[in-house]
N, C-alpha and C. Protein backbone atom coordinates (compact mmCIF):
# COMPACT_ATOMS: atom_id res chain seq x y z
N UNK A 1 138.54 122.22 123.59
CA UNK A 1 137.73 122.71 124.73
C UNK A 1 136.60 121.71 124.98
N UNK A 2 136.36 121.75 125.88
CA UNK A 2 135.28 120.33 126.33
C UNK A 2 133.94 120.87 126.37
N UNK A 3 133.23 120.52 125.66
CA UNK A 3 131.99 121.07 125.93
C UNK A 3 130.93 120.70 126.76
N UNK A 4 130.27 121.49 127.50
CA UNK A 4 129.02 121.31 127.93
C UNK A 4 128.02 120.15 127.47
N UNK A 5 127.20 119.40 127.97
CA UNK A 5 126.09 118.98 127.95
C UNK A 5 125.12 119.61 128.29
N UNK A 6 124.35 119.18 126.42
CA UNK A 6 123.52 120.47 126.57
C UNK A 6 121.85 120.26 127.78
N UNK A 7 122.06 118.98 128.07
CA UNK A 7 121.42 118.80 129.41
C UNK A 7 121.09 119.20 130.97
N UNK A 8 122.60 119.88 130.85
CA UNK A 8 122.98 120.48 132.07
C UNK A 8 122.71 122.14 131.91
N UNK A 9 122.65 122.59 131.03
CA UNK A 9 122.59 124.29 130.59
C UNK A 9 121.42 124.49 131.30
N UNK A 10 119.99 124.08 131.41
CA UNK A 10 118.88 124.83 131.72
C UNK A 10 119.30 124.78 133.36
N UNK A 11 119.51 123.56 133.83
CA UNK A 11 119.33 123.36 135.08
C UNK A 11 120.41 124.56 135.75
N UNK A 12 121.60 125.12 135.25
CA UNK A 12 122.07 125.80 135.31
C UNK A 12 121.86 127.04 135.90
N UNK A 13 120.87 127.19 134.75
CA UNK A 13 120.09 129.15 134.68
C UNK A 13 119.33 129.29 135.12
N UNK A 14 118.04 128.27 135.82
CA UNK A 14 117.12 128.15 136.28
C UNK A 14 117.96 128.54 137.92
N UNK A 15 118.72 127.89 138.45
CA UNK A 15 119.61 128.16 139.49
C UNK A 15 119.93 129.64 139.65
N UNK A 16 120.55 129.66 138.67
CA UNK A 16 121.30 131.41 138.93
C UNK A 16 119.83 132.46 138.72
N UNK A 17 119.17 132.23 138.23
CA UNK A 17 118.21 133.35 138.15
C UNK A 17 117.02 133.64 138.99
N UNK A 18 116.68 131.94 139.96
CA UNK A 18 116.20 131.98 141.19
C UNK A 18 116.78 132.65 142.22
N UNK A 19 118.34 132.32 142.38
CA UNK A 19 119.28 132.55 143.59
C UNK A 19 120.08 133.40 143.53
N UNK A 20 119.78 134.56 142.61
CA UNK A 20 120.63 135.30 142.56
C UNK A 20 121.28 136.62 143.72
N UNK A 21 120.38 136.53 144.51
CA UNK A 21 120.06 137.06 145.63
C UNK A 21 120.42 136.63 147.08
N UNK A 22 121.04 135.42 146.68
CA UNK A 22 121.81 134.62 147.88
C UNK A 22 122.87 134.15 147.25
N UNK A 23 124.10 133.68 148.32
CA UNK A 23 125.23 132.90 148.34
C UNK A 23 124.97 131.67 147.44
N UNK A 24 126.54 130.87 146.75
CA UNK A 24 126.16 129.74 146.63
C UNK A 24 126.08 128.50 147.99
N UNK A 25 126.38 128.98 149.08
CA UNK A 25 126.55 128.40 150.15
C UNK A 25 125.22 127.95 150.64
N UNK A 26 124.07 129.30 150.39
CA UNK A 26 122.56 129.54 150.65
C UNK A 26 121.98 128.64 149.83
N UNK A 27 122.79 128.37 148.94
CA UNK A 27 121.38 127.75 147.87
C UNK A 27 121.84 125.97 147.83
N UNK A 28 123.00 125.81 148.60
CA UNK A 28 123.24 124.65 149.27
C UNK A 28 122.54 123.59 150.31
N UNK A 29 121.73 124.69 150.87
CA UNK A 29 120.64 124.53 151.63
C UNK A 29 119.16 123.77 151.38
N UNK A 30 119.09 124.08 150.01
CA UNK A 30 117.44 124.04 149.51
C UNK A 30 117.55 122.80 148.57
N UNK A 31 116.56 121.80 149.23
CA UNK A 31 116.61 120.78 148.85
C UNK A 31 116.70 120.86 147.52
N UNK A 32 116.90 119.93 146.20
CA UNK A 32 117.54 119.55 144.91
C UNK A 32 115.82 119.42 144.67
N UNK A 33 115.77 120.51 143.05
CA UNK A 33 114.61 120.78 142.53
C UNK A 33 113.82 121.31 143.69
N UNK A 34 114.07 122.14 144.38
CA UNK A 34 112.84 122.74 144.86
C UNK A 34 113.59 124.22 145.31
N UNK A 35 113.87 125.19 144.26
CA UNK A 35 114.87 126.32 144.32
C UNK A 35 113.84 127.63 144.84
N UNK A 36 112.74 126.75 145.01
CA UNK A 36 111.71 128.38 145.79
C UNK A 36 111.50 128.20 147.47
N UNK A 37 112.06 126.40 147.40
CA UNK A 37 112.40 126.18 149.29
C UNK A 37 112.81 127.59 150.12
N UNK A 38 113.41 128.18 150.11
CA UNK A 38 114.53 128.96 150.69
C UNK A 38 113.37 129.80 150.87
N UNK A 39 113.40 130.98 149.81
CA UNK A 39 112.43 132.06 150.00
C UNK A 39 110.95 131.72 150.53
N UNK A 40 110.60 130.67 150.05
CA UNK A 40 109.26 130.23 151.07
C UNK A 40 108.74 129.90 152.56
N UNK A 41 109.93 129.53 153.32
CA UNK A 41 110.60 129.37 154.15
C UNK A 41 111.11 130.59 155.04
N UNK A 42 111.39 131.87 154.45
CA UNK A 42 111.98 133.04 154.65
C UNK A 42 110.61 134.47 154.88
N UNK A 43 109.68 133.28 153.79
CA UNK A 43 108.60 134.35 153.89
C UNK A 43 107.47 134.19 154.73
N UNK A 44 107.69 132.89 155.27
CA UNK A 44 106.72 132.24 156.62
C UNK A 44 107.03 132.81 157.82
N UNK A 45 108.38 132.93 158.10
CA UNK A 45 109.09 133.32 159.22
C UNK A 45 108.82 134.54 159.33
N UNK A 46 108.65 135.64 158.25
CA UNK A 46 107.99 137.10 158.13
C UNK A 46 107.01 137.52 159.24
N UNK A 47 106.40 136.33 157.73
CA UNK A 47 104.89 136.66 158.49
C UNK A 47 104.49 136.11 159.59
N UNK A 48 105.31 134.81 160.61
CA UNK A 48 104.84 134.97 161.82
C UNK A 48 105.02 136.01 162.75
N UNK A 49 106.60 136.18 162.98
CA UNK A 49 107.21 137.30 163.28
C UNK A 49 106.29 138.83 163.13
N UNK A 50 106.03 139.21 162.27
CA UNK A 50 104.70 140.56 162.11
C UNK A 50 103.46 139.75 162.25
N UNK A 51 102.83 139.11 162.76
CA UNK A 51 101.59 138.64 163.37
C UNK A 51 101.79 138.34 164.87
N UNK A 52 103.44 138.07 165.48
CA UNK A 52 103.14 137.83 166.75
C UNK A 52 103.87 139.23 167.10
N UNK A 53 103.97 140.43 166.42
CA UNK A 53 104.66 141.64 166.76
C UNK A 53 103.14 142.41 166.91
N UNK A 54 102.29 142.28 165.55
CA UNK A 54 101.00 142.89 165.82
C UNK A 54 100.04 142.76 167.17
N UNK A 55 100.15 141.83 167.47
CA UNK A 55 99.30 140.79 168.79
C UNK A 55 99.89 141.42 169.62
N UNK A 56 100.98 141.25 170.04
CA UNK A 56 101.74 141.98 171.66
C UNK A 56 101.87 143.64 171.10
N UNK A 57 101.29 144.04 170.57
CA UNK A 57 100.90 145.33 170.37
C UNK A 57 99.51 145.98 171.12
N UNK A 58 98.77 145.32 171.28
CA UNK A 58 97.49 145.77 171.71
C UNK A 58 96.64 144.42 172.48
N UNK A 59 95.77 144.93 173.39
CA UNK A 59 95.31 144.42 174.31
C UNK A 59 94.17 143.01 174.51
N UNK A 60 93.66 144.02 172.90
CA UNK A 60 92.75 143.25 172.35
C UNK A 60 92.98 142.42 171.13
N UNK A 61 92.54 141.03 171.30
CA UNK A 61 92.37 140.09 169.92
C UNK A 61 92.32 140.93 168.40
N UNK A 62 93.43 140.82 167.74
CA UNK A 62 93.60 141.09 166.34
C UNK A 62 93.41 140.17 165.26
N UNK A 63 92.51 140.43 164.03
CA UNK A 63 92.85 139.61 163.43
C UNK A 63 93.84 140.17 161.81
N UNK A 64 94.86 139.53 161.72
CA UNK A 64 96.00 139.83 160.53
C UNK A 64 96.07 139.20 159.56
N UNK A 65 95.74 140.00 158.51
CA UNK A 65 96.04 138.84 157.25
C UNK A 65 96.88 139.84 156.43
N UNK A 66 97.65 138.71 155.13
CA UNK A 66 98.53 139.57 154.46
C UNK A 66 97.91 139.31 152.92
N UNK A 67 97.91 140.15 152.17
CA UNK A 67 97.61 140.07 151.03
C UNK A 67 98.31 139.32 149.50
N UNK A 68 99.66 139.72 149.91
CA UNK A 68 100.60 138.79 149.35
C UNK A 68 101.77 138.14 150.16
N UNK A 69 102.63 137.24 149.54
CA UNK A 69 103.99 136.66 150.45
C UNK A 69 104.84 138.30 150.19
N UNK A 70 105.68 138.32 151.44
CA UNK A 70 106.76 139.29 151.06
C UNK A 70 107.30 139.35 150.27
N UNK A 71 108.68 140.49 149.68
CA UNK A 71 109.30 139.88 148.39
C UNK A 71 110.64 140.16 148.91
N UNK A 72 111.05 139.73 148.35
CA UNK A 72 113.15 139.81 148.73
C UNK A 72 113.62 140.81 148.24
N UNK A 73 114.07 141.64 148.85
CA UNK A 73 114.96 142.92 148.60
C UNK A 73 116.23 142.25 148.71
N UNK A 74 116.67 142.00 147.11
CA UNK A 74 118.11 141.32 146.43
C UNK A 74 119.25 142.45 147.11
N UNK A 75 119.06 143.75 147.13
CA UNK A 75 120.36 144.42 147.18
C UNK A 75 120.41 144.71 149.11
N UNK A 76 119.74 144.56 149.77
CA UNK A 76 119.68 144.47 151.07
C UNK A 76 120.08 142.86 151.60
N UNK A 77 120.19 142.29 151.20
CA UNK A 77 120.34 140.38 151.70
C UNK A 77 122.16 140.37 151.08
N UNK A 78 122.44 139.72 152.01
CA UNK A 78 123.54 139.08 152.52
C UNK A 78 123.79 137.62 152.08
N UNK A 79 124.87 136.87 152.23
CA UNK A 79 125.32 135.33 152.20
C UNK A 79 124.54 135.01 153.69
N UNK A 80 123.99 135.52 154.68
CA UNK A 80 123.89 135.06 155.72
C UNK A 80 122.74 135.54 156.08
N UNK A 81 121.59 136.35 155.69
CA UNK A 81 120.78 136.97 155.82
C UNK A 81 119.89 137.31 154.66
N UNK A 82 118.28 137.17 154.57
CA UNK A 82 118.13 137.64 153.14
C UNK A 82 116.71 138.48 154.13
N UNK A 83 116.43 139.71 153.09
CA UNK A 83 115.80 140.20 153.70
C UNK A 83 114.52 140.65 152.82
N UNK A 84 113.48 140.45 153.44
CA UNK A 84 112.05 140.66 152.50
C UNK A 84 111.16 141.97 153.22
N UNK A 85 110.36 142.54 151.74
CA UNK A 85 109.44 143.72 152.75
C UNK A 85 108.28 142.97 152.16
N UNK A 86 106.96 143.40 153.05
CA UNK A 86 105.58 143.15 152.70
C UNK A 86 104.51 143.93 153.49
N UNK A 87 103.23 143.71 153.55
CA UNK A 87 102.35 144.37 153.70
C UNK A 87 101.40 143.44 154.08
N UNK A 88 100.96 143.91 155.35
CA UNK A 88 99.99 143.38 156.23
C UNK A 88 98.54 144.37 156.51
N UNK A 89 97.70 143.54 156.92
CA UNK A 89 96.33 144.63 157.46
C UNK A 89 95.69 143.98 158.83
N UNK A 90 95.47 144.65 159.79
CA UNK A 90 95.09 143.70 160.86
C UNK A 90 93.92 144.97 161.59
N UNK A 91 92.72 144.37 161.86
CA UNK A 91 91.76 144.87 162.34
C UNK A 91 91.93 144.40 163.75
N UNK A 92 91.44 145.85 164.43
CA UNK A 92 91.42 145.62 166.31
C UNK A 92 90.52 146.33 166.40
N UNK A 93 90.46 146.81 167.74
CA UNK A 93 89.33 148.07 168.33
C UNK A 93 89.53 149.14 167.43
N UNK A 94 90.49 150.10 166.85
CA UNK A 94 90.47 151.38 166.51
C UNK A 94 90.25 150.98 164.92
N UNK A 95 89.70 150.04 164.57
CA UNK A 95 89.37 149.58 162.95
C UNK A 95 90.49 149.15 162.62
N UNK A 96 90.49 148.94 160.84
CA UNK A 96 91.41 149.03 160.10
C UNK A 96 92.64 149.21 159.73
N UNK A 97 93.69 148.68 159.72
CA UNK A 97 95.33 149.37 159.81
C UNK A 97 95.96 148.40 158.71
N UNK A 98 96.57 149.54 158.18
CA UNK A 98 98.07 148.80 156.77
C UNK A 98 99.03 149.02 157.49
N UNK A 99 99.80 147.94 157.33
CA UNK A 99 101.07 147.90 157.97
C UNK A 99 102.89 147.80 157.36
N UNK A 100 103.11 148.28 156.74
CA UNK A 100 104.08 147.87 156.43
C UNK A 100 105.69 147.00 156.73
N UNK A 101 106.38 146.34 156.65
CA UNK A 101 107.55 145.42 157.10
C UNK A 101 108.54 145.01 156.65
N UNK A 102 109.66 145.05 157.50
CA UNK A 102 110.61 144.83 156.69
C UNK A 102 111.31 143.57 157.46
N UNK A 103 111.76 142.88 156.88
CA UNK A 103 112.50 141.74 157.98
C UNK A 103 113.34 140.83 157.38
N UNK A 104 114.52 140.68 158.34
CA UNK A 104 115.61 140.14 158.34
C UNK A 104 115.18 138.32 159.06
N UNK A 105 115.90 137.34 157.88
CA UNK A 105 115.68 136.38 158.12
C UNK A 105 117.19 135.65 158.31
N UNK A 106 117.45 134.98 159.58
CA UNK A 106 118.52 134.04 159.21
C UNK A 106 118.41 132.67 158.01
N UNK A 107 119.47 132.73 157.29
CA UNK A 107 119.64 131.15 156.43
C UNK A 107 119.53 130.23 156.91
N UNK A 108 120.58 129.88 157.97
CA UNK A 108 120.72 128.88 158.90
C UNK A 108 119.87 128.39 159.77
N UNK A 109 118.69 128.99 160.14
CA UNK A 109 117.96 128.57 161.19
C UNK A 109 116.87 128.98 160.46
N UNK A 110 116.14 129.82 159.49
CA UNK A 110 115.28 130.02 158.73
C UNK A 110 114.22 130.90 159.92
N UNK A 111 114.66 131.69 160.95
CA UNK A 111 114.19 132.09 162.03
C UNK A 111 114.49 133.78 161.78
N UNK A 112 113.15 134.72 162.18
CA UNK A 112 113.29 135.84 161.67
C UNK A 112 114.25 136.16 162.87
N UNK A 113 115.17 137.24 162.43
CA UNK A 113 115.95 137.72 163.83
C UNK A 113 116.00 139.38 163.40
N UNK A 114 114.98 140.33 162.80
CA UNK A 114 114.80 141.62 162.73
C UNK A 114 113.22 142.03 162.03
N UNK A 115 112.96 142.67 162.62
CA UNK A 115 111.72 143.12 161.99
C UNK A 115 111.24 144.85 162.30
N UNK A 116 111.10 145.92 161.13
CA UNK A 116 110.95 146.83 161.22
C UNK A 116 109.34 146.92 161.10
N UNK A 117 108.40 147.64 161.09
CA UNK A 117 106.92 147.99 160.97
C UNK A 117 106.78 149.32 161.22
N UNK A 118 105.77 149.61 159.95
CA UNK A 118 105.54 150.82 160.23
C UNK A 118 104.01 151.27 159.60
N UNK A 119 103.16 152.17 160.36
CA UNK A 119 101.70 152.07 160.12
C UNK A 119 102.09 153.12 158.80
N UNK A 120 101.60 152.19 157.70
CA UNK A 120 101.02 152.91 156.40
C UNK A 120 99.53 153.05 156.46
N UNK A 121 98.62 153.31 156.93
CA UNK A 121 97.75 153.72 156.54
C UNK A 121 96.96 154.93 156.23
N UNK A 122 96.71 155.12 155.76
CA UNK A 122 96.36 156.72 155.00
C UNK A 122 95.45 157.45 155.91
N UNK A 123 96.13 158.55 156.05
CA UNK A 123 95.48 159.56 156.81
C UNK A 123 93.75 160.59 155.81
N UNK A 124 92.89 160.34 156.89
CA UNK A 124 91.87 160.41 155.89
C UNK A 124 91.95 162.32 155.92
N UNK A 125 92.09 162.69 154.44
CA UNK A 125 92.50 163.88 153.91
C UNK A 125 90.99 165.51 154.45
N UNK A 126 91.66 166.37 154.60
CA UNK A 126 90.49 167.50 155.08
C UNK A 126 90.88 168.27 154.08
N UNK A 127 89.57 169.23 153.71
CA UNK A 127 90.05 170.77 153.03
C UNK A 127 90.91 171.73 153.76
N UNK A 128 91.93 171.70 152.53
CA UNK A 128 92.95 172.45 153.88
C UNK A 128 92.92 174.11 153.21
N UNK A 129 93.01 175.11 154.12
CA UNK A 129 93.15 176.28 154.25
C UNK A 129 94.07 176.72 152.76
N UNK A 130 93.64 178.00 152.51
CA UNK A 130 94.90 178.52 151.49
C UNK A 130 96.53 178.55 152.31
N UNK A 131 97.53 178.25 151.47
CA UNK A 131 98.62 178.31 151.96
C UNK A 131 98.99 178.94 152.20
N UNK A 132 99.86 179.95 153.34
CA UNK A 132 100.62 180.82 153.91
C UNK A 132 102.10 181.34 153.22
N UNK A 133 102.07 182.19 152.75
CA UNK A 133 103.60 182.45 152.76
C UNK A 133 104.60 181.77 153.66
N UNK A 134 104.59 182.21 154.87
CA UNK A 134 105.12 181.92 155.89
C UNK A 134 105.17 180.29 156.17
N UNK A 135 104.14 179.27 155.54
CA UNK A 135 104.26 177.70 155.98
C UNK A 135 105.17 177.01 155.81
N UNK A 136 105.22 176.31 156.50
CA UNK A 136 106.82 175.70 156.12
C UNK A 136 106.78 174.82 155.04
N UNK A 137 107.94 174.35 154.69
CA UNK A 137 107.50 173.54 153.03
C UNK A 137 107.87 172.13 152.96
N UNK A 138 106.76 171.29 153.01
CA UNK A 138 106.96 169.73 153.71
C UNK A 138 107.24 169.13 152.30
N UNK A 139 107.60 169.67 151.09
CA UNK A 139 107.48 169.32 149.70
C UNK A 139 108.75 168.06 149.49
N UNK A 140 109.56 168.45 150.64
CA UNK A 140 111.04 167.65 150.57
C UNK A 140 110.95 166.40 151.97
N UNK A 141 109.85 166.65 152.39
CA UNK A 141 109.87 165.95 153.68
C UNK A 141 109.51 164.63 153.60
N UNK A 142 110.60 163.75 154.49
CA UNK A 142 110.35 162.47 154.16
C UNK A 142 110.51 161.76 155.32
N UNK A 143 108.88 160.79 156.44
CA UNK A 143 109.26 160.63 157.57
C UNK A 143 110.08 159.44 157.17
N UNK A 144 110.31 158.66 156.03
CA UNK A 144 110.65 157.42 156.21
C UNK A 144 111.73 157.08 156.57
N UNK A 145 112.67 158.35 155.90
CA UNK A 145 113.67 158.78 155.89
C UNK A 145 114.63 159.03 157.73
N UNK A 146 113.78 159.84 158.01
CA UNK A 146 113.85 159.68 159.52
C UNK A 146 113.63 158.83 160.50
N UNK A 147 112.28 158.09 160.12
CA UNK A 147 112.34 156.71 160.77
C UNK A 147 113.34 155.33 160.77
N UNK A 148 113.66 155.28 159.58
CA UNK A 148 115.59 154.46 158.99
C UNK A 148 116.26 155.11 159.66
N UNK A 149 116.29 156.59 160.15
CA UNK A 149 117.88 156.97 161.25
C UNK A 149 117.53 156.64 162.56
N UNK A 150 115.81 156.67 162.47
CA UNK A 150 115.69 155.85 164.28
C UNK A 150 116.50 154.82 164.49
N UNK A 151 115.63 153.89 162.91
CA UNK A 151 116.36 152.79 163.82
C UNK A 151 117.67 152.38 163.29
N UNK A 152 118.26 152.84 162.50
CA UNK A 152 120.03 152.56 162.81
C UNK A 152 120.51 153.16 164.17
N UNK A 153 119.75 153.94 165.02
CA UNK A 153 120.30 154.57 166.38
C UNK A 153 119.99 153.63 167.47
N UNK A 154 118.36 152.77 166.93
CA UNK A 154 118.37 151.93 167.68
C UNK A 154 119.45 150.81 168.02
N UNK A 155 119.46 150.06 166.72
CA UNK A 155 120.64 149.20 166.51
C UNK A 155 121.93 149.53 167.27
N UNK A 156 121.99 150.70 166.96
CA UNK A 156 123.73 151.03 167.71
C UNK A 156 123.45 150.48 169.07
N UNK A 157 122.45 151.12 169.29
CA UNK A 157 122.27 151.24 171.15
C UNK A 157 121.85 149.75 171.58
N UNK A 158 120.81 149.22 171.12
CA UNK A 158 120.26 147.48 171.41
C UNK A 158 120.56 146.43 170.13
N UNK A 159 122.14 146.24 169.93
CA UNK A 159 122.60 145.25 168.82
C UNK A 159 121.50 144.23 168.31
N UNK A 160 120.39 143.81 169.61
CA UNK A 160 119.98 142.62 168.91
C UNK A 160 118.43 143.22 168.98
N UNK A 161 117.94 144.13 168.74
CA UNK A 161 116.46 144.71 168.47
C UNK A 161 115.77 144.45 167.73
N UNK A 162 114.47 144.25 168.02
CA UNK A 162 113.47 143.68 167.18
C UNK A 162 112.00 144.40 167.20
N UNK A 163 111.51 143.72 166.01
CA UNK A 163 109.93 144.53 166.51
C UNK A 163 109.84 145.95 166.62
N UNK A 164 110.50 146.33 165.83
CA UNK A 164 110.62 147.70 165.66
C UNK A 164 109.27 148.42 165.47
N UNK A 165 108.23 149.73 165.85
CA UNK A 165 107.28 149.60 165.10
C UNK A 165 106.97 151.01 165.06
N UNK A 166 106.98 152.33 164.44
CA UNK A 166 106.57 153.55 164.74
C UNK A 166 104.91 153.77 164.56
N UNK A 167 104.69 154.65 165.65
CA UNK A 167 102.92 154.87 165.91
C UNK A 167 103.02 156.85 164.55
N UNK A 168 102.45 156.55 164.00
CA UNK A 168 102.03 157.48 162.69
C UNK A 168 101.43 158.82 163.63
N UNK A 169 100.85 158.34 164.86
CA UNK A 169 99.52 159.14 164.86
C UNK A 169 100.49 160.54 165.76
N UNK A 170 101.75 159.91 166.30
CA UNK A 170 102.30 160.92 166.71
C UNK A 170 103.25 161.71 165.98
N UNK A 171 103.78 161.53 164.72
CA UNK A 171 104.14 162.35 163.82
C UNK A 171 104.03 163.88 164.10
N UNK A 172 104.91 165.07 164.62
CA UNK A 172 104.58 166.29 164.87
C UNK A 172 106.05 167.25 163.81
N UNK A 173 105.90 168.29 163.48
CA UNK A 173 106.83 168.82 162.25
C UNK A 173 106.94 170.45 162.81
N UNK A 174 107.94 170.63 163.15
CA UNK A 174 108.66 172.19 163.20
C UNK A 174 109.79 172.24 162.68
N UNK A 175 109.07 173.72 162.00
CA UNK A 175 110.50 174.36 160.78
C UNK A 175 110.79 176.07 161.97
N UNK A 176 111.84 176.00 162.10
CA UNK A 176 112.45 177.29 162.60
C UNK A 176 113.17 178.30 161.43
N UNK A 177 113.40 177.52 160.66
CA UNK A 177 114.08 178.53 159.50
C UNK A 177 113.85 177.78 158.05
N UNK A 178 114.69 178.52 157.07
CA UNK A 178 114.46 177.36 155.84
C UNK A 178 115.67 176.52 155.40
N UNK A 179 116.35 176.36 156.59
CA UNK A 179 117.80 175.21 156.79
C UNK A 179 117.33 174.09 157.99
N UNK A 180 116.49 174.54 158.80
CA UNK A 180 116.39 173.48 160.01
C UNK A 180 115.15 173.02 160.05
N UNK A 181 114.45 172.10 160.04
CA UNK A 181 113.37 171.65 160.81
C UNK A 181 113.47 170.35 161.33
N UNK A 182 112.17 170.04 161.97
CA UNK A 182 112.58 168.84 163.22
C UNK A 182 110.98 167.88 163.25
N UNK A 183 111.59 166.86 163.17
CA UNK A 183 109.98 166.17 163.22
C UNK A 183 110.17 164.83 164.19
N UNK A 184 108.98 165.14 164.71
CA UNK A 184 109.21 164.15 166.15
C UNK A 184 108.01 162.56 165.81
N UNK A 185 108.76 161.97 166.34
CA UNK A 185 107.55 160.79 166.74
C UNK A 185 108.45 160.03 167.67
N UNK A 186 107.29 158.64 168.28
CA UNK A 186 107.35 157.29 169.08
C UNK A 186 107.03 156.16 168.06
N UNK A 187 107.50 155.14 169.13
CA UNK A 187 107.37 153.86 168.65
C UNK A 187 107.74 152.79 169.58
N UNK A 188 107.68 151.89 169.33
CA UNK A 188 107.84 150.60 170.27
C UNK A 188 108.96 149.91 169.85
N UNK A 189 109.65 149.23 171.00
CA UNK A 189 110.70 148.19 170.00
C UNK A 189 111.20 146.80 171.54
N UNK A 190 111.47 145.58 170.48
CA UNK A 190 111.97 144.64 171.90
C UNK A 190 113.31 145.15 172.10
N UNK A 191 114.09 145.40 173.21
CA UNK A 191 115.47 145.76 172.81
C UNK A 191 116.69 144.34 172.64
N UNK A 192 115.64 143.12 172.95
CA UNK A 192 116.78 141.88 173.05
C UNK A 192 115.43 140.62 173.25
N UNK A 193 115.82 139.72 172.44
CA UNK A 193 114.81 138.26 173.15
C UNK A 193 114.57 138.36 174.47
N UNK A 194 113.22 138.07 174.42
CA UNK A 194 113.00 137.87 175.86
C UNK A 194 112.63 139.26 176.90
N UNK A 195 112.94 140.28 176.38
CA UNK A 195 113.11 141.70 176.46
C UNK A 195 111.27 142.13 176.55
N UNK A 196 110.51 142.94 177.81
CA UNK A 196 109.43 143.87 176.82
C UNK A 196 109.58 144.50 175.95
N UNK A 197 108.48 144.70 175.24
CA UNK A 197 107.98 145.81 174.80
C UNK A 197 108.52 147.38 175.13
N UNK A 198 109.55 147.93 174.12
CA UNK A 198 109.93 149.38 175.26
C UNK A 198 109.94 150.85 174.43
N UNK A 199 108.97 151.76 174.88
CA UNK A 199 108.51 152.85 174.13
C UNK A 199 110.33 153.71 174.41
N UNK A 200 109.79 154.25 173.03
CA UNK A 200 110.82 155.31 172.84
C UNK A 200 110.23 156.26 171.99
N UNK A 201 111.41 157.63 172.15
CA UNK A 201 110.83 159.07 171.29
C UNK A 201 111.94 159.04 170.41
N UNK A 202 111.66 159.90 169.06
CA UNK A 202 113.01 160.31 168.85
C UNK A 202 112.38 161.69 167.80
N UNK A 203 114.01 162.18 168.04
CA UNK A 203 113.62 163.78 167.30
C UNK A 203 114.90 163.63 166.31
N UNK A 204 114.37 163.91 164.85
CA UNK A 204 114.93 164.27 163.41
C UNK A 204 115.23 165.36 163.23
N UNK A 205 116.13 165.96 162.77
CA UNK A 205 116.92 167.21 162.59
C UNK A 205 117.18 167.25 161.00
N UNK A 206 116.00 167.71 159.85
CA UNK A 206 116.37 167.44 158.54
C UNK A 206 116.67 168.88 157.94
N UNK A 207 117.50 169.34 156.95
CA UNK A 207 116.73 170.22 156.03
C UNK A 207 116.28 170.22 155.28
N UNK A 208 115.39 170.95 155.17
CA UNK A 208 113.97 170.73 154.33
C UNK A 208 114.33 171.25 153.04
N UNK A 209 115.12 171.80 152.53
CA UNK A 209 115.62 172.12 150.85
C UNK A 209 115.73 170.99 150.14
N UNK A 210 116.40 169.80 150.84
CA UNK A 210 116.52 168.61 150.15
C UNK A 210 116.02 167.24 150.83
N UNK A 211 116.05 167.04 152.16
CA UNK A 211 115.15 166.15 152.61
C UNK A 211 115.75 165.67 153.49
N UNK A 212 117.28 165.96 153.78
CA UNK A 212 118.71 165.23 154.38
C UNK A 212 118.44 165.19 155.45
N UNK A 213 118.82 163.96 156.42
CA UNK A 213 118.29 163.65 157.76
C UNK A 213 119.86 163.92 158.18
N UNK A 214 119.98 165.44 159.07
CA UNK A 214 121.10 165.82 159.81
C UNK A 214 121.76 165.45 161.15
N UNK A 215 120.68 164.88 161.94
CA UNK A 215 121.05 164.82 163.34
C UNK A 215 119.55 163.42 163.73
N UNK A 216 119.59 162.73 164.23
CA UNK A 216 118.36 162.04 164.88
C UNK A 216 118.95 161.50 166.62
N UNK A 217 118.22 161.57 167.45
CA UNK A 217 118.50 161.59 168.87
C UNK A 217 117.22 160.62 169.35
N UNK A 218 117.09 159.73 170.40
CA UNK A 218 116.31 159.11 170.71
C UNK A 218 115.91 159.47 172.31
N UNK A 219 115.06 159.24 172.51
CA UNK A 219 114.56 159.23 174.12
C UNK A 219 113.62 158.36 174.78
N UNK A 220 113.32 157.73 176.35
CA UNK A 220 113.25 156.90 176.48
C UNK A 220 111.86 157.49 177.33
């Protein structure tokens, strides 16, 4: 059996344990000794992409900074696509905002071609009333959950959509029984390059025993 040079072993593993998360086709790409090219590259394109999504959001001058580079979500990325989430904060007129993101980067062109957003920022908490028998029970409720069936509905409907972004502040929740409830919000999205800016509604159909998103419908 022919053995290895034991010269060649590190350079090896150093490879597979950077790139494990892409094709070997992908990592064909990134110049020789420089195996963080790719993702660095992937994570620029992010963050322009959610800085020029934040900006054509509002009227007024924003300023955006991110706290860290995105990180690569290995089990979401493709041979042809790798995809990173991160976290942004950008001050405008209404103060303060966390932002959260998700985005799809091409290999080939190193050019973002998807971007989801969604306002994480914390709702500042009140003393709330004793609980009702009768309240409905948000214990299983999950908007995120519903916001992911937006936008796979989006997708169906505008293949090449971008800039995805849901507004928090409209978040509204009705339970009719303890099998059905329904929680509504908006959001913005491009439906194609070159495309405005185009508001949409959509209504979630979950039950609330376990959290299961049954039905989601969009409106324009």
């Amino acid at each position: 059996m022919r053995r290895i040079p034991l010269s060649l072993r590190p350079a090896f593993s150093v490879a597979f344990i950077c790139l494990s998360t892409l094709s070997l086709s992908a990592y064909a790409q990134v110049p020789t000794g420089k195996p963080d090219a790719a993702g660095a590259a992937a994570a620029e394109a992010c963050e322009r992409a959610a800085r020029q999504a934040l900006a054509g959001n509002t009227l007024h001058p924003v300023e955006v900074t991110f706290n860290a580079a995105p990180t690569v979500q290995p089990n979401l990325s493709s041979d042809s696509q790798i995809v990173l989430r991160g976290v942004a904060r950008w001050r405008g007129a209404s103060g303060v905002r966390s932002i959260s993101y998700n985005c799809n980067v091409d290999l080939r062109t190193f050019e973002a071609v998807g971007l989801v957003m969604r306002d994480s920022t914390p709702i500042a908490s009140e003393a709330a009333p004793a609980r009702a028998p009768a309240e409905p029970d948000l214990s299983e409720l999950s908007p995120a959950a519903c916001e992911s069936s937006a936008v796979s509905a989006l997708k169906q409907r505008w293949p090449r959509v971008s800039q995805i972004s849901f507004d928090i502040a409209t978040r509204s929740f009705r339970q009719q029984s303890t099998s059905r409830a329904e929680l509504h919000g908006s959001g913005r999205a491009v439906p194609a390059p070159h495309s405005p800016s185009t508001f949409f509604g959509f209504d979630c159909e979950i039950d609330p025993r376990d959290g299961r998103v049954l039905r989601t419908s969009l409106s324009w």
